[in-house]
N, C-alpha and C. Protein backbone atom coordinates (compact mmCIF):
# COMPACT_ATOMS: atom_id res chain seq x y z
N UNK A 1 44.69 175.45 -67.57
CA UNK A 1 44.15 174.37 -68.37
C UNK A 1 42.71 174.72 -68.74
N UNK A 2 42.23 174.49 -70.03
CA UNK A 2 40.46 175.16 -70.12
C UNK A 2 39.89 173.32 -70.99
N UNK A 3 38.74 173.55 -70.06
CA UNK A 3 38.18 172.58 -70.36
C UNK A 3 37.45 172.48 -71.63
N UNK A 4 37.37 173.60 -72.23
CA UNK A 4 36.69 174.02 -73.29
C UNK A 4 37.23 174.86 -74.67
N UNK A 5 37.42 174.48 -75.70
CA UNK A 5 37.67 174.97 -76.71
C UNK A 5 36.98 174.98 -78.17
N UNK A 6 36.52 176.43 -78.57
CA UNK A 6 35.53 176.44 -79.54
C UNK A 6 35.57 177.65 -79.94
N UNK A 7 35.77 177.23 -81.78
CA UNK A 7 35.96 178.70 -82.42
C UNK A 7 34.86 179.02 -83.72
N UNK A 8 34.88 180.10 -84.04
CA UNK A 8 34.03 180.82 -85.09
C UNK A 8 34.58 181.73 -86.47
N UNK A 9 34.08 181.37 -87.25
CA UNK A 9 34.24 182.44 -87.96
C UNK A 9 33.59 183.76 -88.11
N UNK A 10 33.42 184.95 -88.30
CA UNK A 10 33.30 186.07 -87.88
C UNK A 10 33.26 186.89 -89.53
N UNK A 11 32.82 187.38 -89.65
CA UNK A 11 32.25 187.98 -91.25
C UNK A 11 32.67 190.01 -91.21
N UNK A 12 33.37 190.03 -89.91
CA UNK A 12 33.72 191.45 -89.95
C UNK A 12 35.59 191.54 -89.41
N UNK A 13 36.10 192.68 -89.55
CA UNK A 13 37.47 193.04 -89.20
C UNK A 13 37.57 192.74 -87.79
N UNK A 14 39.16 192.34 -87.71
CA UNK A 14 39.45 191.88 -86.38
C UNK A 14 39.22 193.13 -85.52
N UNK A 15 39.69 194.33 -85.87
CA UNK A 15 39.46 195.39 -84.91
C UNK A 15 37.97 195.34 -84.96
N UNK A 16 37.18 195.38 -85.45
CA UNK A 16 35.69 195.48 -84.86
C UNK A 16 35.21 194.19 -84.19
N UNK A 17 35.66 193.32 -84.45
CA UNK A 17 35.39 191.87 -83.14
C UNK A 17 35.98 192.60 -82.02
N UNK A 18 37.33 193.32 -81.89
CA UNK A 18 38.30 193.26 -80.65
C UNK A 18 36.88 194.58 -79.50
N UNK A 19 36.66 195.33 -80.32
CA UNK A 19 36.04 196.52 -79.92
C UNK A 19 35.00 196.03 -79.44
N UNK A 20 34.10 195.00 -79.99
CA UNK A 20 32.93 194.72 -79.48
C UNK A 20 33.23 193.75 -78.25
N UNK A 21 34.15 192.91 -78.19
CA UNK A 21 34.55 191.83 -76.84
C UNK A 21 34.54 192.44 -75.83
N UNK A 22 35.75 193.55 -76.20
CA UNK A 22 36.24 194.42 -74.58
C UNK A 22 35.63 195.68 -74.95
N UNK A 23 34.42 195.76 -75.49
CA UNK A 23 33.59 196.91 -74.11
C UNK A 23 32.48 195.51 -73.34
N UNK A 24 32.66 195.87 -72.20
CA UNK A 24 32.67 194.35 -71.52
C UNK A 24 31.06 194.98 -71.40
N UNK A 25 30.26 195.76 -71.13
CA UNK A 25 29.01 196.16 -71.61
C UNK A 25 28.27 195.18 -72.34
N UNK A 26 29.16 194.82 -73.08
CA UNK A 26 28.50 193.91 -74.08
C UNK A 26 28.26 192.40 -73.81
N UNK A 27 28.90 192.07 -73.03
CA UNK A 27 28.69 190.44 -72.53
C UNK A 27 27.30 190.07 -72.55
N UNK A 28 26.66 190.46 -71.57
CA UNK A 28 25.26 189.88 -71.74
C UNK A 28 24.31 189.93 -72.89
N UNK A 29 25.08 190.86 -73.87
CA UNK A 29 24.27 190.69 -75.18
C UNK A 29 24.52 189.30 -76.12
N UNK A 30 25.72 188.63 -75.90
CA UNK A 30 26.30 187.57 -76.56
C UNK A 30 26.38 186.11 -75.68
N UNK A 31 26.72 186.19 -74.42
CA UNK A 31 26.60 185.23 -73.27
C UNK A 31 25.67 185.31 -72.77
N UNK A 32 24.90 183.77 -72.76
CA UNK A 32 23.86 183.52 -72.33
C UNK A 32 23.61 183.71 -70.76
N UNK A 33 24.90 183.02 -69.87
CA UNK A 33 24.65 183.06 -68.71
C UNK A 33 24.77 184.39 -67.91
N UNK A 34 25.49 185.09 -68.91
CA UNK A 34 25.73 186.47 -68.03
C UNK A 34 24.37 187.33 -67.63
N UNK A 35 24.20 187.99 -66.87
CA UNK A 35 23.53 188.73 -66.12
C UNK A 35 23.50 190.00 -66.29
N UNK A 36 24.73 190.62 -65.93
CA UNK A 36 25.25 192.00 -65.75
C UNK A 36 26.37 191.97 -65.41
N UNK A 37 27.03 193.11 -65.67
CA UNK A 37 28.71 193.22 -65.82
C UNK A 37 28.59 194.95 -65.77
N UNK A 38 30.02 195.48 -64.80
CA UNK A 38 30.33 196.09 -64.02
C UNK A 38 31.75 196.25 -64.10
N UNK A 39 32.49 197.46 -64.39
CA UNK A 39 33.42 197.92 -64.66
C UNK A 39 34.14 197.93 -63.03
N UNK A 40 35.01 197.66 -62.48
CA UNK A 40 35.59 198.13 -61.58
C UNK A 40 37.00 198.96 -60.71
N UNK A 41 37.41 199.74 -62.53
CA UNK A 41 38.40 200.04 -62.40
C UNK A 41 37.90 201.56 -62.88
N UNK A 42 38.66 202.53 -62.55
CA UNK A 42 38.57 203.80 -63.69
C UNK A 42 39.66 203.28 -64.97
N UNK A 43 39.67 204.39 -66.31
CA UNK A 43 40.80 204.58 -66.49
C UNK A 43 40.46 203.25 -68.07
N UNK A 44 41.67 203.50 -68.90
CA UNK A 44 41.95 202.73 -69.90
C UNK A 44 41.92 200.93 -69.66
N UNK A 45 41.25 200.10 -70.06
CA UNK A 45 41.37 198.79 -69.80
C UNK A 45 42.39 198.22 -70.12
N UNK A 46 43.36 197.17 -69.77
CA UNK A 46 44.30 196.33 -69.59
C UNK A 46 44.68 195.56 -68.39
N UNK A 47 45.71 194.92 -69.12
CA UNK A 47 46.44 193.80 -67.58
C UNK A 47 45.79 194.23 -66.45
N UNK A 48 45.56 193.70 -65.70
CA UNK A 48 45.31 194.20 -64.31
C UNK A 48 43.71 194.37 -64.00
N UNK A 49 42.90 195.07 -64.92
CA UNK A 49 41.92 195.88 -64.93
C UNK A 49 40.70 194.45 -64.31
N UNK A 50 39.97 194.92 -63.68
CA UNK A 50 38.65 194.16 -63.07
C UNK A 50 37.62 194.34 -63.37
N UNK A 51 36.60 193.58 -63.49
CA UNK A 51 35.23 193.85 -64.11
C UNK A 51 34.66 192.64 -62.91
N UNK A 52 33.13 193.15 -62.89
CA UNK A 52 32.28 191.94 -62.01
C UNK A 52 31.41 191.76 -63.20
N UNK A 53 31.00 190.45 -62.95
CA UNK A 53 30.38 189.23 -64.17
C UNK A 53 29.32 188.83 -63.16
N UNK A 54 28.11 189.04 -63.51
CA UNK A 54 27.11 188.45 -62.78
C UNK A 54 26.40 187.23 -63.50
N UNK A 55 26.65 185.68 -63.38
CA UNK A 55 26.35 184.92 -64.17
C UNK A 55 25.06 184.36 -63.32
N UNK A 56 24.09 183.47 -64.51
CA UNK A 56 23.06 182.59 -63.81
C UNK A 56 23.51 181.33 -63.87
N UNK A 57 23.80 180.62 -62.94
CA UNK A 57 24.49 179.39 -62.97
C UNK A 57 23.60 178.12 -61.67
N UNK A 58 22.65 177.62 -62.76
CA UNK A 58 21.62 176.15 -62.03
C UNK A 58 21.01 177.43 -61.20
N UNK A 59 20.86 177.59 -60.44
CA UNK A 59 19.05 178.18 -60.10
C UNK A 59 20.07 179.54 -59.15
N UNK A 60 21.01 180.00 -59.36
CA UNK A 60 21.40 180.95 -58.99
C UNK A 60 22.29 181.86 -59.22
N UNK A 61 22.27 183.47 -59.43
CA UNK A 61 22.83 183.85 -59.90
C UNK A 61 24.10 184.77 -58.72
N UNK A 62 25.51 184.37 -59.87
CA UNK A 62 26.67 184.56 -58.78
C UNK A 62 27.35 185.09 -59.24
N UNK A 63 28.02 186.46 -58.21
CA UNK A 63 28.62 187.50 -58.98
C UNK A 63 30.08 186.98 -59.03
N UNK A 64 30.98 187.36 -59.77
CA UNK A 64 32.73 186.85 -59.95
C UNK A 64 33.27 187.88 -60.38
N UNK A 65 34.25 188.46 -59.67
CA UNK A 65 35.20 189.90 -60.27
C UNK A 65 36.17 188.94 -61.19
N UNK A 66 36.19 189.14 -62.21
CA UNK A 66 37.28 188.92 -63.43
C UNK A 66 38.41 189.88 -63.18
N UNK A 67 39.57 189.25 -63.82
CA UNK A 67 40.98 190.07 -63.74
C UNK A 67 41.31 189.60 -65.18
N UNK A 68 41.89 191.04 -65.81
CA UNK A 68 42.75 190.62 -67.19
C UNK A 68 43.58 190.61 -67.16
N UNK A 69 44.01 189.06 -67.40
CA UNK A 69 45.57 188.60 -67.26
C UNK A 69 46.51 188.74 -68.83
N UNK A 70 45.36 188.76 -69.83
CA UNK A 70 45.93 189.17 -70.90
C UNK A 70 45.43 190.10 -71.75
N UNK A 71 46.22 191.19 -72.71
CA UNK A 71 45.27 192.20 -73.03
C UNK A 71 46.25 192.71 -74.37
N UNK A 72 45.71 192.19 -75.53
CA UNK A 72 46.88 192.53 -76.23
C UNK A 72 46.06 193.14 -78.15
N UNK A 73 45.43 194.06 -78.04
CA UNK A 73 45.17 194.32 -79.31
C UNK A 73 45.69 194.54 -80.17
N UNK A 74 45.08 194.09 -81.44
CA UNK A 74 43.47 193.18 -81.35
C UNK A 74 43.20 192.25 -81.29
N UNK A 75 44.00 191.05 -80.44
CA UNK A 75 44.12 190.00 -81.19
C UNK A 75 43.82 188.75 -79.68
N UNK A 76 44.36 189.59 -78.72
CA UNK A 76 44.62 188.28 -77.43
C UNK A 76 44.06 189.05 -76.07
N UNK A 77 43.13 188.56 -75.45
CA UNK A 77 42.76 188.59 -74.29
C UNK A 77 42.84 187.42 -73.37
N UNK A 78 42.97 187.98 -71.79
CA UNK A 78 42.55 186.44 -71.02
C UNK A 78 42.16 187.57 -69.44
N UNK A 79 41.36 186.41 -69.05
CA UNK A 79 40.60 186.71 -68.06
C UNK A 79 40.89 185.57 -66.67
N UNK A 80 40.71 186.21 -65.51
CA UNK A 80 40.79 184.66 -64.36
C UNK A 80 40.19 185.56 -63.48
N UNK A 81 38.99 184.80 -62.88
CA UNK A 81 38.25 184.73 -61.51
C UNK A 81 39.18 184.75 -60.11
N UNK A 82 38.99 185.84 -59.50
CA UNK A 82 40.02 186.05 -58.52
C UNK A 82 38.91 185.99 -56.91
N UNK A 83 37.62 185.69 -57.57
CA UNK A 83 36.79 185.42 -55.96
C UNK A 83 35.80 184.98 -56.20
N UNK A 84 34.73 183.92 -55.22
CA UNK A 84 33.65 183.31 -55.61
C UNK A 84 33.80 181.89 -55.63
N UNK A 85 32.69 180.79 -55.41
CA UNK A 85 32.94 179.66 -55.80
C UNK A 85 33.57 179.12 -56.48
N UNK A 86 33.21 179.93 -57.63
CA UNK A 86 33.57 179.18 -59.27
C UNK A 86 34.54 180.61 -59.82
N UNK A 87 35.74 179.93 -60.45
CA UNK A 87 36.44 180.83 -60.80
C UNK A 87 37.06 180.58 -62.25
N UNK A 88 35.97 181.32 -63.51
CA UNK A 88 36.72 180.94 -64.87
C UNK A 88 38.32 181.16 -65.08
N UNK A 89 38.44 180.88 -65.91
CA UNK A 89 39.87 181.23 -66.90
C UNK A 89 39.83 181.08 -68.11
N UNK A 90 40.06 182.26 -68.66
CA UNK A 90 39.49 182.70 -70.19
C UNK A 90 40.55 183.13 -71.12
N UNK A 91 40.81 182.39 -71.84
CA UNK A 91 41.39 182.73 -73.51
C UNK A 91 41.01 182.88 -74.79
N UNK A 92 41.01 184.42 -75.18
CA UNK A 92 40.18 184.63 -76.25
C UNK A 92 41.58 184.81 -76.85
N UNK A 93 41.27 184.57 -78.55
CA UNK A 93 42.12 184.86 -79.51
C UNK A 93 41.40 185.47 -80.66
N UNK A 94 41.66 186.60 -81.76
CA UNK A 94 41.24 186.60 -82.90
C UNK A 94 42.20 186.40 -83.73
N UNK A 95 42.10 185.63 -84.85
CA UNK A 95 43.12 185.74 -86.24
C UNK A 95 42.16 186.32 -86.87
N UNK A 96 43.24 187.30 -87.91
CA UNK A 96 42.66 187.69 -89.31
C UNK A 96 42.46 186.83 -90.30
N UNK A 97 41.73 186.73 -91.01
CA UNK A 97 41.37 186.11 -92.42
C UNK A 97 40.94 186.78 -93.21
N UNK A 98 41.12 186.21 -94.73
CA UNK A 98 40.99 186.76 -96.03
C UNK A 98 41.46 188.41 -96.08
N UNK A 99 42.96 188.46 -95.54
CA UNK A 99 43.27 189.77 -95.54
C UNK A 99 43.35 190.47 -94.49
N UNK A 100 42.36 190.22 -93.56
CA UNK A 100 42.21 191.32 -92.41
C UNK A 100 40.38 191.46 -92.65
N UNK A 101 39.90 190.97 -93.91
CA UNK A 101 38.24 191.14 -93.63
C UNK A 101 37.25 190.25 -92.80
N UNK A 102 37.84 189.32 -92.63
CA UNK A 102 36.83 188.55 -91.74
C UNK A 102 38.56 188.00 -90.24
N UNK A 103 37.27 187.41 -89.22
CA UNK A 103 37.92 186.81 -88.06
C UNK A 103 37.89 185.83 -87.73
N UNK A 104 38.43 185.15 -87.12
CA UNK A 104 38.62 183.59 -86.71
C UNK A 104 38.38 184.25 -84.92
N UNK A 105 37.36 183.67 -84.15
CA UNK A 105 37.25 184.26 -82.78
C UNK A 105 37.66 182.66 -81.93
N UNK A 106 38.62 182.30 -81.25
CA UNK A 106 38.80 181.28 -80.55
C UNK A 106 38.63 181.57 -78.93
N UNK A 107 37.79 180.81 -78.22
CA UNK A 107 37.75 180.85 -76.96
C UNK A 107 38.60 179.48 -76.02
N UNK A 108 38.94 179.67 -75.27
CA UNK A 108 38.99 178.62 -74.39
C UNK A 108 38.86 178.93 -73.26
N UNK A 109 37.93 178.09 -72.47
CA UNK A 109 37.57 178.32 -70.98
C UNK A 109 37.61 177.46 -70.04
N UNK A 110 38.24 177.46 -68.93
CA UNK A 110 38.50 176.66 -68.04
C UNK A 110 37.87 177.03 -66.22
N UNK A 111 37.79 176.09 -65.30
CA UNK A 111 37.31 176.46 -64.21
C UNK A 111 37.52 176.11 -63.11
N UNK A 112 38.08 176.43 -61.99
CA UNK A 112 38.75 176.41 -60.69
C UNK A 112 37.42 176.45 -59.72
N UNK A 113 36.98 175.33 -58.68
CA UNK A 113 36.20 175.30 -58.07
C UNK A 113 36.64 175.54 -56.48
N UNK A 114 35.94 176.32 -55.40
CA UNK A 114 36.66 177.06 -54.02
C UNK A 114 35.35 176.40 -53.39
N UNK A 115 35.64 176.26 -52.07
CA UNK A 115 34.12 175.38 -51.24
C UNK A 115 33.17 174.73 -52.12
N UNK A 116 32.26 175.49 -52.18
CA UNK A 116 31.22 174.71 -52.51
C UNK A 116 31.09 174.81 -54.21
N UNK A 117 31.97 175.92 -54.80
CA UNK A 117 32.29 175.77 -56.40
C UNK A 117 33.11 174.01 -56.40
N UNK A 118 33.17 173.51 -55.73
CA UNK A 118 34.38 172.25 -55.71
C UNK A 118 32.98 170.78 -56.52
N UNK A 119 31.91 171.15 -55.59
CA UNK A 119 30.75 170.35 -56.27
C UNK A 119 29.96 171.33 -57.80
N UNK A 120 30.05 172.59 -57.57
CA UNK A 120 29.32 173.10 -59.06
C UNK A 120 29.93 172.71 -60.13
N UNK A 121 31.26 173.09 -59.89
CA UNK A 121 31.86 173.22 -61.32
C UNK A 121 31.80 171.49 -62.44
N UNK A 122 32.30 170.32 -61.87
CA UNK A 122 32.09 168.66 -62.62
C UNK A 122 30.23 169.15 -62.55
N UNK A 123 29.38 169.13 -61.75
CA UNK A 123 27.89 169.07 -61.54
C UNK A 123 27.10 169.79 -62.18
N UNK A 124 27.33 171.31 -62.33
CA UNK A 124 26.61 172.37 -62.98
C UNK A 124 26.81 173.14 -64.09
N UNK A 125 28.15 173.23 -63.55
CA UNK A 125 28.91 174.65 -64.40
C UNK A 125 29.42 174.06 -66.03
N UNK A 126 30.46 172.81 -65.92
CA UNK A 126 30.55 172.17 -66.67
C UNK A 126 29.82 172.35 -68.27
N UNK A 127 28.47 171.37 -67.19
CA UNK A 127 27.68 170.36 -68.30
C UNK A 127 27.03 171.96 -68.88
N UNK A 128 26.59 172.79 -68.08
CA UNK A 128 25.78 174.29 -68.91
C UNK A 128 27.11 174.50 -69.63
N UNK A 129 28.43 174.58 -69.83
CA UNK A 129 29.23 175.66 -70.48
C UNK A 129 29.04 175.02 -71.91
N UNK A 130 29.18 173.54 -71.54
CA UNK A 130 29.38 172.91 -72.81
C UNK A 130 28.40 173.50 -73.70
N UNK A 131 27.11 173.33 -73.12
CA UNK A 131 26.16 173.69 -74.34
C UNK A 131 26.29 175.11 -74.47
N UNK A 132 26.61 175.81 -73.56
CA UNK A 132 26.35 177.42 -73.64
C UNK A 132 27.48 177.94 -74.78
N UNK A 133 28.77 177.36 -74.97
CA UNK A 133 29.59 178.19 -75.41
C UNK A 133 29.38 178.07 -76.87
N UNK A 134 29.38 177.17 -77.50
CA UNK A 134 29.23 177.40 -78.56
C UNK A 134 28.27 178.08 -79.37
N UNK A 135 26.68 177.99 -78.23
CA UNK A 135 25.73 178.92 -78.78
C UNK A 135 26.27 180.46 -78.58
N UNK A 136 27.23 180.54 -77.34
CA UNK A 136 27.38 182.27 -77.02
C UNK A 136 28.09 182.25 -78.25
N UNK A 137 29.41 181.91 -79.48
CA UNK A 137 29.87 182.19 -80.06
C UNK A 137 29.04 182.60 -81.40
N UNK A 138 28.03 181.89 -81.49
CA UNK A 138 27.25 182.25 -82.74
C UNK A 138 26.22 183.06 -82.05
N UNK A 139 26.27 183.46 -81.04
CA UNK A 139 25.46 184.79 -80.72
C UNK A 139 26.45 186.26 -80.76
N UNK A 140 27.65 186.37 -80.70
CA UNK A 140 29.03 186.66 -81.13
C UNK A 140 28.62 186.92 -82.74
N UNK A 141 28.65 186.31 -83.72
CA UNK A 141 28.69 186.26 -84.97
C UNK A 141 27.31 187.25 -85.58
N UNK A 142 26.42 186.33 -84.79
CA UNK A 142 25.00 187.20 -85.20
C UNK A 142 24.92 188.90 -85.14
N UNK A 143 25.35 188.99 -84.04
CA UNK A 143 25.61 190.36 -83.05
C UNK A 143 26.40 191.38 -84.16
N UNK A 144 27.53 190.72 -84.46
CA UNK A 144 28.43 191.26 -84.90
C UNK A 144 28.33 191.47 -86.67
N UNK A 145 28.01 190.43 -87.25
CA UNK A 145 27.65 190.48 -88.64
C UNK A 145 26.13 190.95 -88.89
N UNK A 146 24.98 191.27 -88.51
CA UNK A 146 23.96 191.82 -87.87
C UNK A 146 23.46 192.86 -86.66
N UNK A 147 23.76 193.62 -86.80
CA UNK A 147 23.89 194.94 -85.87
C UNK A 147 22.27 195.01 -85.32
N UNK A 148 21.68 195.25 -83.97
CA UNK A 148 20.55 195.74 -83.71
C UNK A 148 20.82 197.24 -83.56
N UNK A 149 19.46 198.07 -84.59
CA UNK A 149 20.10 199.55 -84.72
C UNK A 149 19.42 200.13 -83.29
């Protein structure tokens, strides 16, 4: 279930949205809360594959190994928190538009709270995603239709 759903339009090809999402390198250039991110697999990314997400979340920052539960280019990813307080669940989608030249980028994100994630997530996590996601998506757009050389 994701508590959150919010999409963009995108001014470049779906394969160059898909390329820029999953090199996961790139998160903290587009997500605000992210920190740093950490590959933890060798080898080609898909199903299965793990990454650590170091987010800042209310006055502390908390690392979460992600798992890709979905991986389907170029078009469908999903992600779920497999340790940590707070444990997202992530559905990205791209559609093509006007041909295949521009993208439609849809997120939805949802969140599973463990001990003391049980008070962050209604208290902290929440009320920041709300505002955060839609700015991360037009930081997504900027990024992407605006290149820093």
């Amino acid at each position: 279930m994701s508590d959150f759903r919010e999409s963009i339009d995108i001014d470049r090809r779906p394969e160059d949205v898909w390329a820029y999402i999953t090199e996961f390198t790139h998160v903290p250039e587009w997500q605000e809360s992210a920190t740093a991110t950490e590959r933890l697999d060798p080898g080609p990314v898909g199903v299965g594959s793990r990454l650590r997400i170091t987010r800042h979340i209310g006055r502390r920052d908390i690392p979460m190994t992600m798992e890709l539960t979905e991986f389907e280019p170029p078009r469908v990813w999903g992600m779920q928190g497999i340790d940590g307080p707070v444990r997202p669940h992530v559905h990205g989608e791209i559609t093509p538009l006007d041909d295949g030249r521009r993208s439609r980028v849809t997120l939805e994100v949802g969140f599973e709270g463990k001990g003391i994630g049980k008070a962050l997530v209604p208290l902290v996590v929440r009320p920041q995603m709300r505002k955060e996601l839609p700015r991360n998506e037009q930081h997504l757009k900027d990024r992407l239709e605006h290149p820093v050389a």
